[in-house]
N, C-alpha and C. Protein backbone atom coordinates (compact mmCIF):
# COMPACT_ATOMS: atom_id res chain seq x y z
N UNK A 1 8.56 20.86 -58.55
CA UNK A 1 7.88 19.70 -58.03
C UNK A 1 6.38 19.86 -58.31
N UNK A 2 5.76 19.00 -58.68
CA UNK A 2 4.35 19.30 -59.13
C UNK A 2 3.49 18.87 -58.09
N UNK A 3 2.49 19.36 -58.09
CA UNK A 3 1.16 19.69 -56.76
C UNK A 3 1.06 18.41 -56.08
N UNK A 4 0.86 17.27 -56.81
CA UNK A 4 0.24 15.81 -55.97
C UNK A 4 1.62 15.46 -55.29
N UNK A 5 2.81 15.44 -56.05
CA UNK A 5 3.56 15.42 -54.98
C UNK A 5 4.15 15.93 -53.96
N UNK A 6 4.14 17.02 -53.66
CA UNK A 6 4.39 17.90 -53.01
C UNK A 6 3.36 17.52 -51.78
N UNK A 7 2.33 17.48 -51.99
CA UNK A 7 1.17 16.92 -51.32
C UNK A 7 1.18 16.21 -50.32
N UNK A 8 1.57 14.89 -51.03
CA UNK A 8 1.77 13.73 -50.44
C UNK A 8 3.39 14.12 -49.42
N UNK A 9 4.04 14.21 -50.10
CA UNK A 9 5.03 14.68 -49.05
C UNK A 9 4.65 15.20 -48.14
N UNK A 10 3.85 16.52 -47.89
CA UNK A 10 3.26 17.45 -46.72
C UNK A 10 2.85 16.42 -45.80
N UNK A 11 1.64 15.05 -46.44
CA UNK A 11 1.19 14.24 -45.30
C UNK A 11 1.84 13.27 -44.55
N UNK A 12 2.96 12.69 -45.55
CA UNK A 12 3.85 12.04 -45.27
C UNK A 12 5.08 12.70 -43.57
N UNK A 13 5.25 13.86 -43.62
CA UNK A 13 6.05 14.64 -42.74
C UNK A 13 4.86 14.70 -41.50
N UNK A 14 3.51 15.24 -41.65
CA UNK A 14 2.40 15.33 -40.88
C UNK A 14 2.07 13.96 -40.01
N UNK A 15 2.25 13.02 -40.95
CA UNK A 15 1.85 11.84 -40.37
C UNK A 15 3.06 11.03 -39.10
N UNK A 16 4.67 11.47 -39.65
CA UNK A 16 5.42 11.17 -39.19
C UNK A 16 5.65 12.15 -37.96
N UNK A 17 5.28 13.54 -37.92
CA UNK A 17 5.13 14.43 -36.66
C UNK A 17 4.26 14.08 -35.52
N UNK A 18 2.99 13.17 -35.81
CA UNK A 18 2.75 13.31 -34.92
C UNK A 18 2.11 11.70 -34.33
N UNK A 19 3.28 10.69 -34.79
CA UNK A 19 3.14 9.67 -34.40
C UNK A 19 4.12 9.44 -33.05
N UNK A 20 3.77 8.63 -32.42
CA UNK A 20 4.53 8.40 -31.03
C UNK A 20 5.63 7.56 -31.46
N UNK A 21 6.57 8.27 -30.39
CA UNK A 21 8.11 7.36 -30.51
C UNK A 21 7.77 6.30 -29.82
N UNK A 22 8.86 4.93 -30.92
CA UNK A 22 8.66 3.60 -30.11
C UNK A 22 10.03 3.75 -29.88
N UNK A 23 10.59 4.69 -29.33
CA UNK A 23 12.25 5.00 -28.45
C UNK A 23 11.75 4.85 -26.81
N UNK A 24 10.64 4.84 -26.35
CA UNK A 24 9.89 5.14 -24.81
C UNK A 24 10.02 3.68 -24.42
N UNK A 25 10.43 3.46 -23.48
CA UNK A 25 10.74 2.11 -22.57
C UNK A 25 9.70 2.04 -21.46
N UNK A 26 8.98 1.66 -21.71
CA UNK A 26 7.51 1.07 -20.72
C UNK A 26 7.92 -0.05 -19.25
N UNK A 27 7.96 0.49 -18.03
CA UNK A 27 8.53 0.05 -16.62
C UNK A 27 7.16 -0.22 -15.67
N UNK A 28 7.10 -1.17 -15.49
CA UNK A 28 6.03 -1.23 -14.06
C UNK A 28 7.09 -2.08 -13.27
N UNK A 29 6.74 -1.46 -11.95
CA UNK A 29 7.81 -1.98 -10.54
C UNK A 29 6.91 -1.93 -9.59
N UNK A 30 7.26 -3.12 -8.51
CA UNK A 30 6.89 -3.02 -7.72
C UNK A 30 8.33 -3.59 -6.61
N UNK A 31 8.20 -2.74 -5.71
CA UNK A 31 9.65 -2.82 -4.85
C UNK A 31 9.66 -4.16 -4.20
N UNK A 32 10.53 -4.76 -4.23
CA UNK A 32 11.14 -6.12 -3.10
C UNK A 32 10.51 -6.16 -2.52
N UNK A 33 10.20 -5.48 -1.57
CA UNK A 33 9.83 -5.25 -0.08
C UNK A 33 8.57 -6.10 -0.13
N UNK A 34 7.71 -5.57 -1.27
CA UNK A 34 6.13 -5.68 -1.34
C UNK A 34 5.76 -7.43 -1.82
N UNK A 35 7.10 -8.23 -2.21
CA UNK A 35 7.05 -9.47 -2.81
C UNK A 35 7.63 -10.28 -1.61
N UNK A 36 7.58 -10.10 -0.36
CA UNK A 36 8.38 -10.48 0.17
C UNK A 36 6.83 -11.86 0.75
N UNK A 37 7.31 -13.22 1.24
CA UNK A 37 6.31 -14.07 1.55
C UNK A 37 5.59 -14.53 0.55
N UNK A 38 5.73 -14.53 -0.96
CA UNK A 38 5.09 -14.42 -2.03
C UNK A 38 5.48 -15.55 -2.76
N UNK A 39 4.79 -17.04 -3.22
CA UNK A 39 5.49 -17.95 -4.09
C UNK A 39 5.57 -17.67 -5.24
N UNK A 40 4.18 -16.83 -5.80
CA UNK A 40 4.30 -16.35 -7.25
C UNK A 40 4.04 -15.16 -7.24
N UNK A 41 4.43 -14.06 -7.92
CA UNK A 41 4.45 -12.53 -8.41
C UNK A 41 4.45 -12.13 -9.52
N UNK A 42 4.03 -12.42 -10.35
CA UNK A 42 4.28 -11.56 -11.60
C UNK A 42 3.80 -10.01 -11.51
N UNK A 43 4.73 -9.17 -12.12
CA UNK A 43 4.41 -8.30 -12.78
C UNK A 43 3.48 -7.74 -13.55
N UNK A 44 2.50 -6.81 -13.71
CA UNK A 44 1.87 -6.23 -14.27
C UNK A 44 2.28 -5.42 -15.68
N UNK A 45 1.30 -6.05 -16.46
CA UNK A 45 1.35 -5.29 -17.89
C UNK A 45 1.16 -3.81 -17.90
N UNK A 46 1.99 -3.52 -18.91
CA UNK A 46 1.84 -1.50 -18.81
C UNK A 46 0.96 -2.02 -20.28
N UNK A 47 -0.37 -1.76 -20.18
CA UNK A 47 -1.30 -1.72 -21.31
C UNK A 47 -1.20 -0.73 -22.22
N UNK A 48 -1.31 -1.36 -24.02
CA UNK A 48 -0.66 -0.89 -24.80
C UNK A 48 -1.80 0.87 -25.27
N UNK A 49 -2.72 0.38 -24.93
CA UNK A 49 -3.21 1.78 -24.99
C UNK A 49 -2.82 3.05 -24.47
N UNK A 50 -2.68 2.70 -22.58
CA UNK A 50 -1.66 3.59 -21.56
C UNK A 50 -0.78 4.01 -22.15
N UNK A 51 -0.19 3.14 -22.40
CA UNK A 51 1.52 3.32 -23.17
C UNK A 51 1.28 4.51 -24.27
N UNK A 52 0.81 4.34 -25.32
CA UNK A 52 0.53 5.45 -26.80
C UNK A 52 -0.49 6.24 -25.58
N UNK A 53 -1.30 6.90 -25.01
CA UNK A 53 -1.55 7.81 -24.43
C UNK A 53 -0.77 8.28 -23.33
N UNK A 54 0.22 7.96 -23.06
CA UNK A 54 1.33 8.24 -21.93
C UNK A 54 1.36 8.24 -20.28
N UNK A 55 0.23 7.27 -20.33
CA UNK A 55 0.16 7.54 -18.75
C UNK A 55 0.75 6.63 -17.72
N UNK A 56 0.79 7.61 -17.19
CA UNK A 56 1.66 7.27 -15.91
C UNK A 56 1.14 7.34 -14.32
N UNK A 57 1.75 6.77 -13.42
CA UNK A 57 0.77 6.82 -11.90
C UNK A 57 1.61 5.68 -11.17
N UNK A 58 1.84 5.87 -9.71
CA UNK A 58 1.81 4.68 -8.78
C UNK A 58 0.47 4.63 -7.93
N UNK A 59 0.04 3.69 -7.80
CA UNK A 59 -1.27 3.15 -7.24
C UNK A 59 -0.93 2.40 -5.69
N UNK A 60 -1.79 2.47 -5.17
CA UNK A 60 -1.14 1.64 -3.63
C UNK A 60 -2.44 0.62 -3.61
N UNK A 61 -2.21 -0.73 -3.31
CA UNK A 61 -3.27 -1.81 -3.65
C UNK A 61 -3.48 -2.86 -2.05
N UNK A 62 -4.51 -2.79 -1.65
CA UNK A 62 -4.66 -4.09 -0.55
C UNK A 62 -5.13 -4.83 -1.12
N UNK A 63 -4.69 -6.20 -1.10
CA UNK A 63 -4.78 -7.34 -0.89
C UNK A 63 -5.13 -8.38 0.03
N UNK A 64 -6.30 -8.46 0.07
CA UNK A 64 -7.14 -9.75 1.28
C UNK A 64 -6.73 -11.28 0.80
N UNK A 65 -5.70 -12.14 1.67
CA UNK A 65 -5.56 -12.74 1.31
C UNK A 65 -6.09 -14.25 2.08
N UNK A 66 -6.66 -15.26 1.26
CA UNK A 66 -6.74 -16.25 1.92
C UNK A 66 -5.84 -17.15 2.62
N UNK A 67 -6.38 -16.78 4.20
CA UNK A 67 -4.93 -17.74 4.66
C UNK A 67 -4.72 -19.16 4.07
N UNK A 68 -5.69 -20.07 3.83
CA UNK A 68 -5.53 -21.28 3.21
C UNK A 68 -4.79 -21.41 2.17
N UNK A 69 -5.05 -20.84 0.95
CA UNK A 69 -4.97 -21.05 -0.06
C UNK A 69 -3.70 -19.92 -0.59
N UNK A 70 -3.72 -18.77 0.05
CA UNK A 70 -2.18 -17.88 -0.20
C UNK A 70 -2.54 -17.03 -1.22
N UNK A 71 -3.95 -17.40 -2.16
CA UNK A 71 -4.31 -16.56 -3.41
C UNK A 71 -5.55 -15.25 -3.02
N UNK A 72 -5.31 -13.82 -3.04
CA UNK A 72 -6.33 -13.03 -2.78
C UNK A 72 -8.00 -13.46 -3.22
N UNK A 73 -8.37 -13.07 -2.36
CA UNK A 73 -9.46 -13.02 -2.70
C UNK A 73 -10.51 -11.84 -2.69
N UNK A 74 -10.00 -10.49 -2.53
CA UNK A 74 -10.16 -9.50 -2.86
C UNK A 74 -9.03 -8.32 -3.14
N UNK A 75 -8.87 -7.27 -3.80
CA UNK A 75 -7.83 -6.64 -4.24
C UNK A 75 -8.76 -4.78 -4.15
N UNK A 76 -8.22 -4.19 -3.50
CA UNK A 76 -8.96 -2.84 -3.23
C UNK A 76 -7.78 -2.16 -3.62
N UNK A 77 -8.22 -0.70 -4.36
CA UNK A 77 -7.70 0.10 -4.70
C UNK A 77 -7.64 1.47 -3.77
N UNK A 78 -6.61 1.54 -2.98
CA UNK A 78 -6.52 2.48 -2.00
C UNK A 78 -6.38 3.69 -2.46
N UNK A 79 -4.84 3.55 -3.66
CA UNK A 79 -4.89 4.93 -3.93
C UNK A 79 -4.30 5.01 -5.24
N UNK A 80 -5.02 5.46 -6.36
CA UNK A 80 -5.54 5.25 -7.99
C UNK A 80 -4.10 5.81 -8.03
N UNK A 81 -4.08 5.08 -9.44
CA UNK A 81 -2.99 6.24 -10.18
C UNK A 81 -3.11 6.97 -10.72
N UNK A 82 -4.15 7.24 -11.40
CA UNK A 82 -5.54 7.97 -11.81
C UNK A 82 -5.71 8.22 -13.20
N UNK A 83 -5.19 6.59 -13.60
CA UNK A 83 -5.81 6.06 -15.11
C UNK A 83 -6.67 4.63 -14.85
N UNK A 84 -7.48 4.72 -15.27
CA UNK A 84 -8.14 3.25 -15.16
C UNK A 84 -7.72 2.32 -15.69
N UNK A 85 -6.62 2.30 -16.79
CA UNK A 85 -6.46 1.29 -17.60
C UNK A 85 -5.14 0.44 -16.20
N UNK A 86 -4.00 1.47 -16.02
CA UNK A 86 -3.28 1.22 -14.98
C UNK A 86 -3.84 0.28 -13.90
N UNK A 87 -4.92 0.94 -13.11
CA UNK A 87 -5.34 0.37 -11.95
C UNK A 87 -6.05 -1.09 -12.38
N UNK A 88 -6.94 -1.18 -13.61
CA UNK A 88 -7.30 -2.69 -13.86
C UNK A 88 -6.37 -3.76 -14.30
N UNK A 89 -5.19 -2.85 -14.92
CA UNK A 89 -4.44 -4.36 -15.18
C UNK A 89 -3.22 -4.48 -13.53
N UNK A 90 -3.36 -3.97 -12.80
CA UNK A 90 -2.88 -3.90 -11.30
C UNK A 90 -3.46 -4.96 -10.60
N UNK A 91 -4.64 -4.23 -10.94
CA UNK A 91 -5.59 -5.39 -9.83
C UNK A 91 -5.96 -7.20 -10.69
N UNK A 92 -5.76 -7.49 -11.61
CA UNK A 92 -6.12 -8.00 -12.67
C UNK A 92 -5.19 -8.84 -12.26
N UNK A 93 -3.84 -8.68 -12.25
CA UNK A 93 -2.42 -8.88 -11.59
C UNK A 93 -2.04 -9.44 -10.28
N UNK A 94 -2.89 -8.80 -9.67
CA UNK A 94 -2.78 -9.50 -7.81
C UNK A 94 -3.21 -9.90 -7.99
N UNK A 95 -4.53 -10.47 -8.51
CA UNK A 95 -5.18 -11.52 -8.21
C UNK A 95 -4.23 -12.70 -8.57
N UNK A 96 -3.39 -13.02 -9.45
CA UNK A 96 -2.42 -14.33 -9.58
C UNK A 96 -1.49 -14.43 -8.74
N UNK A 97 -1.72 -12.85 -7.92
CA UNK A 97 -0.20 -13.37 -6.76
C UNK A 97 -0.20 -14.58 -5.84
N UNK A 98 0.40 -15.16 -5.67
CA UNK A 98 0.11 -16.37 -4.92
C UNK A 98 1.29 -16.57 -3.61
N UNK A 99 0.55 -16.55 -1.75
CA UNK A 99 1.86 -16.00 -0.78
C UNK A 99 1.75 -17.43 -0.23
N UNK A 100 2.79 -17.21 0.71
CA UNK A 100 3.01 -18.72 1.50
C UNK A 100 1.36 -18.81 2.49
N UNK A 101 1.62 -20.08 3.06
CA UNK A 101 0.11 -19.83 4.12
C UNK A 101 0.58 -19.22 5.25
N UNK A 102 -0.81 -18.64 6.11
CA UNK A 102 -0.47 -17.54 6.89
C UNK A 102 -0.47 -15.81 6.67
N UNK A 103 -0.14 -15.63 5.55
CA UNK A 103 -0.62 -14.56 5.34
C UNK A 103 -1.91 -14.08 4.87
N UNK A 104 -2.55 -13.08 5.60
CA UNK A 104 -3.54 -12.71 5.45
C UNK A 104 -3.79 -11.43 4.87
N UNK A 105 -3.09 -10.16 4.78
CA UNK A 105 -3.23 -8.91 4.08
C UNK A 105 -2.03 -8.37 3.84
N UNK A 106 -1.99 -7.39 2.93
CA UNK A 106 -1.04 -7.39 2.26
C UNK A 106 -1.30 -5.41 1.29
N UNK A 107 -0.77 -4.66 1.40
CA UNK A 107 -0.80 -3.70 0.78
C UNK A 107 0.67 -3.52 0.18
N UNK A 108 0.53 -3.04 -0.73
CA UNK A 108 1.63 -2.86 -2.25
C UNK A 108 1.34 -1.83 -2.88
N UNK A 109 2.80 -1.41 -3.11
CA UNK A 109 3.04 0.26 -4.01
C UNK A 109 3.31 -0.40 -5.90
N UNK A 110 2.38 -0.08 -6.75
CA UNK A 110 2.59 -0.51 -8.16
C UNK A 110 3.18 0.60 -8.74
N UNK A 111 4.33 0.88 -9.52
CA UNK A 111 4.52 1.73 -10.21
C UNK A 111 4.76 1.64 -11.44
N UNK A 112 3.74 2.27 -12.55
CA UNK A 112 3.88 2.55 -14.02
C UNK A 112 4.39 4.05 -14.17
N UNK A 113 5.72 3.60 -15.30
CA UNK A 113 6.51 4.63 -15.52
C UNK A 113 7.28 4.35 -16.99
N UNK A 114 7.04 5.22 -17.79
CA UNK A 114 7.16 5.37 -19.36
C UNK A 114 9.14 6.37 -19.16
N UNK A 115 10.08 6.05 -19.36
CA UNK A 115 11.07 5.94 -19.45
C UNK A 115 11.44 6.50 -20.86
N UNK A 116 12.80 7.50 -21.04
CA UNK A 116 13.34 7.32 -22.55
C UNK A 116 12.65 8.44 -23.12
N UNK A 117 12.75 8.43 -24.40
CA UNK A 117 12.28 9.81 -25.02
C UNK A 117 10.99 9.69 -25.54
N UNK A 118 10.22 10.41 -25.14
CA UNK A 118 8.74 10.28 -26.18
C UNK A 118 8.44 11.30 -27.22
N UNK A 119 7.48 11.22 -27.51
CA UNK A 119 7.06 12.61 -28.54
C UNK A 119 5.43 12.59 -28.54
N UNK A 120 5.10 13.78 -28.05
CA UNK A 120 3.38 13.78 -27.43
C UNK A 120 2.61 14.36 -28.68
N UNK A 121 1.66 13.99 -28.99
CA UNK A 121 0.82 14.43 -29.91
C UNK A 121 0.52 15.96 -29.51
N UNK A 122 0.92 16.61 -31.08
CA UNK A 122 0.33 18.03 -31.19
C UNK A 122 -0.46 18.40 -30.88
């Protein structure tokens, strides 16, 4: 086999070692419990950066909510998951939650969790 190819092969194997598996199933949950009184909830994005750096965390979040209107109007981070990317698209997130009237506060367990097989950079 002659030098340039051989070469290219070497980077070719290098490049494929130490790329991340897209076999990893990306999960954010937040339990029943925490949606309960709630007209709208969506779910929070597991951000694609998090995801290829692998992080993971449950965060615990209060929520000040306007009794009028049912939509927060502040969102505090009690207890990090201790990635920033996690906790901003969390909070980013409550803010669209939208509860019946009457409720006024509200704390919630977020959990980001990377699932399935990965492969971590060398």
């Amino acid at each position: 086999m002659n030098s340039p190819l051989r070469i290219l092969l070497a980077l070719l194997f290098l490049q494929f070692a130490f790329m991340t598996s897209s076999n990893a199933t990306d999960v954010v949950r937040i339990p029943a419990q925490y949606k309960k009184d709630t007209i709208a909830a969506p779910d929070p994005d597991y951000p694609i950066k998090a995801q290829h750096l692998g992080y993971q965390g449950q965060g615990i979040y209060r929520l000040a909510v306007n009794d009028k209107t049912g939509v927060a109007d502040e969102v505090k981070v009690l207890r990090t998951t201790g990635h920033r990317e996690l906790d901003a698209s969390a909070v980013m997130t409550l803010f669209q939650w939208k509860f019946r009237p009457g409720v006024n506060h509200r704390d919630l367990l977020v959990v980001f969790q990377m699932t399935g097989w990965t492969r971590d950079l060398h």
